[in-house]
C-alpha atoms as a PDB file:
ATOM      1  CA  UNK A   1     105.484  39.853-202.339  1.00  0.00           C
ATOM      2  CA  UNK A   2     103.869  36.208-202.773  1.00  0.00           C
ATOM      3  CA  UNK A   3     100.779  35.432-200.876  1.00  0.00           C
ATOM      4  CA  UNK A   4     101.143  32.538-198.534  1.00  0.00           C
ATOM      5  CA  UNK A   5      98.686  29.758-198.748  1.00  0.00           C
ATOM      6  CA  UNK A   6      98.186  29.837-201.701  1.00  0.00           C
ATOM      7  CA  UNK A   7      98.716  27.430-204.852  1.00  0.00           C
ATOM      8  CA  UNK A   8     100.857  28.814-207.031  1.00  0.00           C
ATOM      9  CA  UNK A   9     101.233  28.186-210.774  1.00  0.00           C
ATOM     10  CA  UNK A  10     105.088  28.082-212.263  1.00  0.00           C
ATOM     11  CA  UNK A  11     105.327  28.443-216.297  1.00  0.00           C
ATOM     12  CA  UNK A  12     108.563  28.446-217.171  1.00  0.00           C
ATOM     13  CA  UNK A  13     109.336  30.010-220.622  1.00  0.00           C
ATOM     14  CA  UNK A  14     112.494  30.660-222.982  1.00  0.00           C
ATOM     15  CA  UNK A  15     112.784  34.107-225.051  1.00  0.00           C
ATOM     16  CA  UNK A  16     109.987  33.756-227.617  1.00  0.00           C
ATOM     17  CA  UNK A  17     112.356  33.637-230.448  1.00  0.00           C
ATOM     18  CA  UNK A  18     114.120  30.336-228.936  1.00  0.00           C
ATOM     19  CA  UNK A  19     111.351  28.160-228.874  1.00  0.00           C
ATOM     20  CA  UNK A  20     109.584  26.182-230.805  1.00  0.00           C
ATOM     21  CA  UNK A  21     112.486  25.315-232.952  1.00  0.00           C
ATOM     22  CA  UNK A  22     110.674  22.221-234.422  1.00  0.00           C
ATOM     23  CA  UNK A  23     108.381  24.291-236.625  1.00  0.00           C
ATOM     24  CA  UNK A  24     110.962  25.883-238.811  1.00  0.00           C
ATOM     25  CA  UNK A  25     109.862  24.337-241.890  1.00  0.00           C
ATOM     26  CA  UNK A  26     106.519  26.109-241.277  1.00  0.00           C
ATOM     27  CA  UNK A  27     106.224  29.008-239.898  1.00  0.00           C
ATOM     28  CA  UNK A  28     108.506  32.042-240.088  1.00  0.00           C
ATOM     29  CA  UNK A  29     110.867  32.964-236.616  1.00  0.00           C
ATOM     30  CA  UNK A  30     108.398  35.831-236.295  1.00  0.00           C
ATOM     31  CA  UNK A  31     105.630  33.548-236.580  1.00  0.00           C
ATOM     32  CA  UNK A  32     107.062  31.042-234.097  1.00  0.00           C
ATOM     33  CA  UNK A  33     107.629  33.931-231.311  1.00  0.00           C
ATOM     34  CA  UNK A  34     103.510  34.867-232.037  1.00  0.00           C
ATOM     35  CA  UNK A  35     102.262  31.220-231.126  1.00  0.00           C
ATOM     36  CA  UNK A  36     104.509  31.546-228.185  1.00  0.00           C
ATOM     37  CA  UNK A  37     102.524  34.557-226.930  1.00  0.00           C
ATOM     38  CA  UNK A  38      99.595  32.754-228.149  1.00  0.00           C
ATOM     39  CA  UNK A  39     100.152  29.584-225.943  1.00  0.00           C
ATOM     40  CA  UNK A  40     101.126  31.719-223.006  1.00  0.00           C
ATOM     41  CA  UNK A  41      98.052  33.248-223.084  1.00  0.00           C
ATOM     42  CA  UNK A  42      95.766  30.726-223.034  1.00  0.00           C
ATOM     43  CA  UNK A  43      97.706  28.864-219.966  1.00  0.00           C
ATOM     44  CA  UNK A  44      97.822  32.247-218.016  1.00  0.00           C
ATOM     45  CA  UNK A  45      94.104  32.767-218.893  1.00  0.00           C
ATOM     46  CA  UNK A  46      93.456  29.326-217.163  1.00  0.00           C
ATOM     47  CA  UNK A  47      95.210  29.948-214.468  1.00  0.00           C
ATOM     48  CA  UNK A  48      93.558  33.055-213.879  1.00  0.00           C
ATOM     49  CA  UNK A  49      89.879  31.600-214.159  1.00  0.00           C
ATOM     50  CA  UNK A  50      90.315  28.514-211.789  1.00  0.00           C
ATOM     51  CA  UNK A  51      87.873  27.268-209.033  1.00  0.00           C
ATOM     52  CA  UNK A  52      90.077  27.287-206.928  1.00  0.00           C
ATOM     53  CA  UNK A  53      92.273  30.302-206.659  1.00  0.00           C
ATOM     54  CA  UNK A  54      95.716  29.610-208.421  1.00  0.00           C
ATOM     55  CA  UNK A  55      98.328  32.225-208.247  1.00  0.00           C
ATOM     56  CA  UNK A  56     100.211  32.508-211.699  1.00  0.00           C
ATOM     57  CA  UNK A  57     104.321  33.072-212.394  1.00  0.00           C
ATOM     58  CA  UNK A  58     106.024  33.203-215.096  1.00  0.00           C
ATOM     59  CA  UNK A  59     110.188  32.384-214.949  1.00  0.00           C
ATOM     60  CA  UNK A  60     112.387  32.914-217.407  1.00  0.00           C
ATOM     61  CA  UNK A  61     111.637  34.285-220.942  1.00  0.00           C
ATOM     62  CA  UNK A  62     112.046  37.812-222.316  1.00  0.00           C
ATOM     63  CA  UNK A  63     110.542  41.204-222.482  1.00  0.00           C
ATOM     64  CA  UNK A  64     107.654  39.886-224.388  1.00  0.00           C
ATOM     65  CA  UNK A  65     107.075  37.192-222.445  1.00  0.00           C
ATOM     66  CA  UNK A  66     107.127  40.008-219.468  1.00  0.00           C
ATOM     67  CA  UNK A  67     104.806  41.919-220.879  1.00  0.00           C
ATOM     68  CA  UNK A  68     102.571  39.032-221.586  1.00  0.00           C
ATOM     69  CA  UNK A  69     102.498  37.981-217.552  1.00  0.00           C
ATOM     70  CA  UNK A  70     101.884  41.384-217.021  1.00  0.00           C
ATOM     71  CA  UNK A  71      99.276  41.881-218.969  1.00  0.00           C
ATOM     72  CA  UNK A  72      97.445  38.677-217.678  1.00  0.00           C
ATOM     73  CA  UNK A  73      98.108  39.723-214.463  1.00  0.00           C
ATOM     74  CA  UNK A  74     100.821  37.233-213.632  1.00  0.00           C
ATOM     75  CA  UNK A  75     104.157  37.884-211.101  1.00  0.00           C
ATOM     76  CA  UNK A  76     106.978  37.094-213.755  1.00  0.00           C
ATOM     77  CA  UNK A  77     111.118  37.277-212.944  1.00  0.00           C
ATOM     78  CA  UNK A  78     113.877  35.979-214.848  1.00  0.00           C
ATOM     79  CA  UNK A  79     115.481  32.967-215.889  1.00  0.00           C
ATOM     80  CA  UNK A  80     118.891  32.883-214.000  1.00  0.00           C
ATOM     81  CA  UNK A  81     120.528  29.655-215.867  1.00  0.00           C
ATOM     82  CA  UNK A  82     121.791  26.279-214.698  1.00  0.00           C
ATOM     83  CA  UNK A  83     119.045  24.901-217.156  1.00  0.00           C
ATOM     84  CA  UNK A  84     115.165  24.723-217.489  1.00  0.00           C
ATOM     85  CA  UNK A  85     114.788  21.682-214.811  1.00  0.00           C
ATOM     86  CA  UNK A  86     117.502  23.783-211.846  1.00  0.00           C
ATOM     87  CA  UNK A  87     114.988  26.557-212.951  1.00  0.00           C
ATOM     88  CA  UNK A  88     112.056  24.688-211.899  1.00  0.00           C
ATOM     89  CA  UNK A  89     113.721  22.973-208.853  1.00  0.00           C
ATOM     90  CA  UNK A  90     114.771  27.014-207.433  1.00  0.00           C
ATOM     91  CA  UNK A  91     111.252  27.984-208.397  1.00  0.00           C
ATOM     92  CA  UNK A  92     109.511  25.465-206.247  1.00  0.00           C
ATOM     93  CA  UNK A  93     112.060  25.559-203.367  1.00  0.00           C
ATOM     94  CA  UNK A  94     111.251  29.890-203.329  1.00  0.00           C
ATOM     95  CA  UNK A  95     107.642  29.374-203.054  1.00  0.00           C
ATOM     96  CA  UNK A  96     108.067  26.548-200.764  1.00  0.00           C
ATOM     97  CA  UNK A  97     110.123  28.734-198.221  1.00  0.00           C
ATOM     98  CA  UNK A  98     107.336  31.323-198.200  1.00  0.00           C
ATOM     99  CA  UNK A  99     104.434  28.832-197.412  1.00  0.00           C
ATOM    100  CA  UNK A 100     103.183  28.235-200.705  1.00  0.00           C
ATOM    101  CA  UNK A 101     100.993  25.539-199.423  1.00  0.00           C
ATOM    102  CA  UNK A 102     101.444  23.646-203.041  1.00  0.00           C
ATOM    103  CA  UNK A 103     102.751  24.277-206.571  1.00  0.00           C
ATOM    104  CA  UNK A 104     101.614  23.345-209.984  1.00  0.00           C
ATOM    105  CA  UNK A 105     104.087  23.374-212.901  1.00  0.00           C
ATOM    106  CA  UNK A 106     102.974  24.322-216.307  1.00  0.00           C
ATOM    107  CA  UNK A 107     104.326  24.338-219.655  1.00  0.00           C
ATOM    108  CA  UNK A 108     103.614  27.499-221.276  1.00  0.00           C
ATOM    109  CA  UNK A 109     102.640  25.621-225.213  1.00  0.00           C
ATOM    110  CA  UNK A 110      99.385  23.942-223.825  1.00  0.00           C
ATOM    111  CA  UNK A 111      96.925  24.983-226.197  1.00  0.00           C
ATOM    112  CA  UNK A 112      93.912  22.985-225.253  1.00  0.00           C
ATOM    113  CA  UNK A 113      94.388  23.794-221.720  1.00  0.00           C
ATOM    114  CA  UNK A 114      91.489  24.727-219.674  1.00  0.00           C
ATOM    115  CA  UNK A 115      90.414  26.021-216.146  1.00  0.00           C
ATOM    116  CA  UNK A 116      88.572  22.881-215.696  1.00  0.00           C
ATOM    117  CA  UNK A 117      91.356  21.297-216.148  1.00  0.00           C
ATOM    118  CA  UNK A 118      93.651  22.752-213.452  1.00  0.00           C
ATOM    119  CA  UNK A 119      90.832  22.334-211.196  1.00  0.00           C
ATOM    120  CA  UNK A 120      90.630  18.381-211.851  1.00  0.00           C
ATOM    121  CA  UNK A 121      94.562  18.272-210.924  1.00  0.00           C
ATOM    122  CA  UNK A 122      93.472  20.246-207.053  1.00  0.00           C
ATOM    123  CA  UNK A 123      90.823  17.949-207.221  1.00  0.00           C
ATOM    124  CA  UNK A 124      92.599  14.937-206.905  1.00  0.00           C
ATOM    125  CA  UNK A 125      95.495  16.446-204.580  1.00  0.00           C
ATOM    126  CA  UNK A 126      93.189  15.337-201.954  1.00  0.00           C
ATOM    127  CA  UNK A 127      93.554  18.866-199.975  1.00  0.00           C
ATOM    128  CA  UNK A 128      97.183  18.748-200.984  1.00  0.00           C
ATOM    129  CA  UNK A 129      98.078  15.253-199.695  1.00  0.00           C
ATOM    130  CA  UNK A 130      99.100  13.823-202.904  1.00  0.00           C
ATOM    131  CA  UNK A 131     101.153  14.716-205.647  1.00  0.00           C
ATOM    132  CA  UNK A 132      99.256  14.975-208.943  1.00  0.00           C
ATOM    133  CA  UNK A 133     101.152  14.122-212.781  1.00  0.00           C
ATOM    134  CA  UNK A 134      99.639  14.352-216.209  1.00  0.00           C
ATOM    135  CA  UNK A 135     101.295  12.665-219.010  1.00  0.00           C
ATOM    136  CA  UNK A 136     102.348  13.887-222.640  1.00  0.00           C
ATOM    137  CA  UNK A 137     100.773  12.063-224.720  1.00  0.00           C
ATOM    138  CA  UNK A 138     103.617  12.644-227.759  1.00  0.00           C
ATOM    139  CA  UNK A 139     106.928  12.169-226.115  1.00  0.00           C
ATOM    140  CA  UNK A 140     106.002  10.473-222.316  1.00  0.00           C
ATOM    141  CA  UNK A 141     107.255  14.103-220.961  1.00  0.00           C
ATOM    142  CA  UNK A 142     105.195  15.948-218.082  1.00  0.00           C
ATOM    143  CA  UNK A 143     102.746  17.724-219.099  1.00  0.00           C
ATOM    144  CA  UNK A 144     101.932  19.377-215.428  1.00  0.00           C
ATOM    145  CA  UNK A 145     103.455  18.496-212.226  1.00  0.00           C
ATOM    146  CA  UNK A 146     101.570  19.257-208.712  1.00  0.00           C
ATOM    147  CA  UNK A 147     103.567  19.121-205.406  1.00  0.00           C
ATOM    148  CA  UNK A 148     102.240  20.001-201.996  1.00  0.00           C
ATOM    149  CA  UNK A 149     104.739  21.851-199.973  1.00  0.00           C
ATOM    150  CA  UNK A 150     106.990  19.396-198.595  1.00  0.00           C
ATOM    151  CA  UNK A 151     106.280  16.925-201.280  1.00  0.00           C
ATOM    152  CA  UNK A 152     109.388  18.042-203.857  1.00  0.00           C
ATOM    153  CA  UNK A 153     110.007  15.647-207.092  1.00  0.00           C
ATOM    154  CA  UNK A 154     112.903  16.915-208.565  1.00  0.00           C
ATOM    155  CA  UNK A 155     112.184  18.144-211.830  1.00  0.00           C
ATOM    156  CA  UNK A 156     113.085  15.950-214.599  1.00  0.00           C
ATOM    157  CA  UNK A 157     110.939  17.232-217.330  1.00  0.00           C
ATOM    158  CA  UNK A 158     111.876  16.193-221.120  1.00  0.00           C
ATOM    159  CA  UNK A 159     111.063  12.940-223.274  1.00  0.00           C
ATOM    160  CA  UNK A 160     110.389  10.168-220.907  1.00  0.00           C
ATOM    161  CA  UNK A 161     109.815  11.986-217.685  1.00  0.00           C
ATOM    162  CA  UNK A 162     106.704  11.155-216.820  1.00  0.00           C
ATOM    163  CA  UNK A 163     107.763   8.095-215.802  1.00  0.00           C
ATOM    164  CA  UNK A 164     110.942   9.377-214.009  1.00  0.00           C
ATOM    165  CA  UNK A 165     108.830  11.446-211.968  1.00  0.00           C
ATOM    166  CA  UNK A 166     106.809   8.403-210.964  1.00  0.00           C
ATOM    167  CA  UNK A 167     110.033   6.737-210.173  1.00  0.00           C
ATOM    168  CA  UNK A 168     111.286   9.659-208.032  1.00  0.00           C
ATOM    169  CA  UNK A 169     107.921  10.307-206.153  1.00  0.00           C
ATOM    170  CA  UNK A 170     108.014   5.949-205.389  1.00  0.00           C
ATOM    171  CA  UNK A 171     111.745   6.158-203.785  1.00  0.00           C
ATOM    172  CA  UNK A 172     111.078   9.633-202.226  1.00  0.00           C
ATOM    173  CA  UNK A 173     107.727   7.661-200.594  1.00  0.00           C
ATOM    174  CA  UNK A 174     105.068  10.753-201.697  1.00  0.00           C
ATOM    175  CA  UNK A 175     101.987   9.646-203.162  1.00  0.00           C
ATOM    176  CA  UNK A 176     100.844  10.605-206.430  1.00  0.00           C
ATOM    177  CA  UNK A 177      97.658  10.367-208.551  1.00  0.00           C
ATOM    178  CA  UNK A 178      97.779  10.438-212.640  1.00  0.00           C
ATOM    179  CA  UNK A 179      95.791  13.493-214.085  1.00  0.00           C
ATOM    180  CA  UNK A 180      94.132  12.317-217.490  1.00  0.00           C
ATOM    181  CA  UNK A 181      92.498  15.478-218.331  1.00  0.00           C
ATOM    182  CA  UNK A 182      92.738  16.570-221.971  1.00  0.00           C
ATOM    183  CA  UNK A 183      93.889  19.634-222.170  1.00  0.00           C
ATOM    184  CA  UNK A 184      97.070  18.452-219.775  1.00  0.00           C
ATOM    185  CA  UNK A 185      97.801  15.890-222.613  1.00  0.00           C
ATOM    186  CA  UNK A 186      98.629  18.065-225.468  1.00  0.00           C
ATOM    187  CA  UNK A 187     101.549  20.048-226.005  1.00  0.00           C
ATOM    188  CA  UNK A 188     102.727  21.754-229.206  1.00  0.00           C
ATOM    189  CA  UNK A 189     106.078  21.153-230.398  1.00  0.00           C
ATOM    190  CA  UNK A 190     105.652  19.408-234.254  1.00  0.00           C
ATOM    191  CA  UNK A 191     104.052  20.132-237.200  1.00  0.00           C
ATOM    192  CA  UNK A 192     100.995  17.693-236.431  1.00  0.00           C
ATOM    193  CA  UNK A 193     100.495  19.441-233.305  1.00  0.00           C
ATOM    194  CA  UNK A 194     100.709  22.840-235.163  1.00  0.00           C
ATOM    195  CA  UNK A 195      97.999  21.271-237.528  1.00  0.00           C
ATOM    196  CA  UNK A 196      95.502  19.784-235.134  1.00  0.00           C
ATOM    197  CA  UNK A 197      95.800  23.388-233.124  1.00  0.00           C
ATOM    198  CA  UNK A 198      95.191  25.262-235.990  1.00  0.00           C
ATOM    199  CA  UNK A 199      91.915  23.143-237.185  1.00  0.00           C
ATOM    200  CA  UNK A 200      90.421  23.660-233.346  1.00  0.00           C
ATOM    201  CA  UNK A 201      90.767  27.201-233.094  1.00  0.00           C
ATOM    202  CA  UNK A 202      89.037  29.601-235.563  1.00  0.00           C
ATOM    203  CA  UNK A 203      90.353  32.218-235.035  1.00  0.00           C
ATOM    204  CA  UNK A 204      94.180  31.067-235.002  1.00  0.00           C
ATOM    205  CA  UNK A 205      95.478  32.862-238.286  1.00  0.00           C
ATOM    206  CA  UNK A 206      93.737  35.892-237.400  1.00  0.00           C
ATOM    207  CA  UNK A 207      95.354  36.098-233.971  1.00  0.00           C
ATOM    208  CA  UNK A 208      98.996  34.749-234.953  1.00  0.00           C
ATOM    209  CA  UNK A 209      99.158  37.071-237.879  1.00  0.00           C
ATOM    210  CA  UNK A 210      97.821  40.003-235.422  1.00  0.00           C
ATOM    211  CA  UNK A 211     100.816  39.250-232.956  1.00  0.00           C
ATOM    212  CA  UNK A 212     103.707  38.621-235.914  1.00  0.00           C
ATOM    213  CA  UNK A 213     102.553  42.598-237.164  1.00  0.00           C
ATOM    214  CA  UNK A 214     102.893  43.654-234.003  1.00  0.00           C
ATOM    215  CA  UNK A 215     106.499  42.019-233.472  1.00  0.00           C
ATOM    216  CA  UNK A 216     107.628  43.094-236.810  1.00  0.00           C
ATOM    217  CA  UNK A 217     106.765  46.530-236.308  1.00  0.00           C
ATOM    218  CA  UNK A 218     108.711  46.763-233.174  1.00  0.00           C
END
């Protein structure tokens, strides 16, 4: 069972071998599946090293995306359809009828994410009086979403919808502070992004190819 009051952390996920569609032309499927592990990782690792004590869950995904949350210590359940924002919208309303006193929704391809990060976005909750965005910087999408219980945006994530959300929070009369923190503003989905990733982490080929052995030996 979920703690109450507590922040929670939401990363919803598809199967590993559905995402990241955009890099066909370079990297293998198996390859593509890896960096989603890899990217997974590295948001559940900073939820799990927070100031402030962020509970992380995983929706949605597969068996390897299970045994990812699972391994970083993270609740996980399934996807049950109606599309990734109804996902996000049943996720929020469950934690919000146990007392989850607020909810942070994270992508799980932010490579340059970081604790401090996470943090920053509490930080300027105000105690969990405000809503809290961060932008994409690619596409205008959401990056990261933070609603206090009682304060639900519906979810509108995609190309554009960081401004939606702004629109919905100014009808809906919640008030909401723009996170500008770094690793909130990168996402990877192109081959740029696959480029710029791969230059800041040194040990990227060594881990990718590590996790595309292990899923082609399976």
């Amino acid at each position: 069972m979920v703690s109450p009051n507590v922040i929670q952390a939401i990363v919803p996920m598809k199967p590993i071998y559905e995402g990241k569609s955009r890099l066909n032309m370079v990297l293998s499927i198996d390859e593509r599946a890896s960096l989603s592990l890899m990217l997974l990782q590295n948001v559940l690792r900073s939820i799990n090293n927070t100031k402030t004590y962020v509970e992380p869950r995983v929706v949605g995904g597969d068996s390897w995306v299970q045994s990812m949350a699972n391994q970083e210590s993270a609740k996980w359940e399934p996807d049950f359809g109606g599309g990734p924002n109804k996902v996000v919208k049943d996720a929020v309303l469950s934690a919000f009828e146990i007392d989850i006193e607020g909810i942070i929704v994270l992508p799980g391809d932010l490579g340059f994410l970081n604790p401090h990060d996470i943090d920053q976005m509490i930080d300027l909750s105000k105690n969990l009086t405000r809503a809290v965005i961060a932008r994409a910087t690619a596409d205008g999408g959401t990056n990261a979403i933070l609603m206090p219980n009682g304060m639900l945006i519906d979810p509108s994530f995609g190309p554009g919808s960081f401004e939606r959300h702004l629109h919905l929070a100014n009808i809906a009369n919640i008030p909401m502070s723009i996170c500008n923190a770094k690793g909130l503003e990168f996402d990877l989905d192109r081959p740029e992004d696959l480029l710029a990733y791969r230059q800041s982490r040194s040990d990227f080929d060594e881990v990718l190819n590590w996790w595309t052995d292990k899923l082609k030996s399976i």
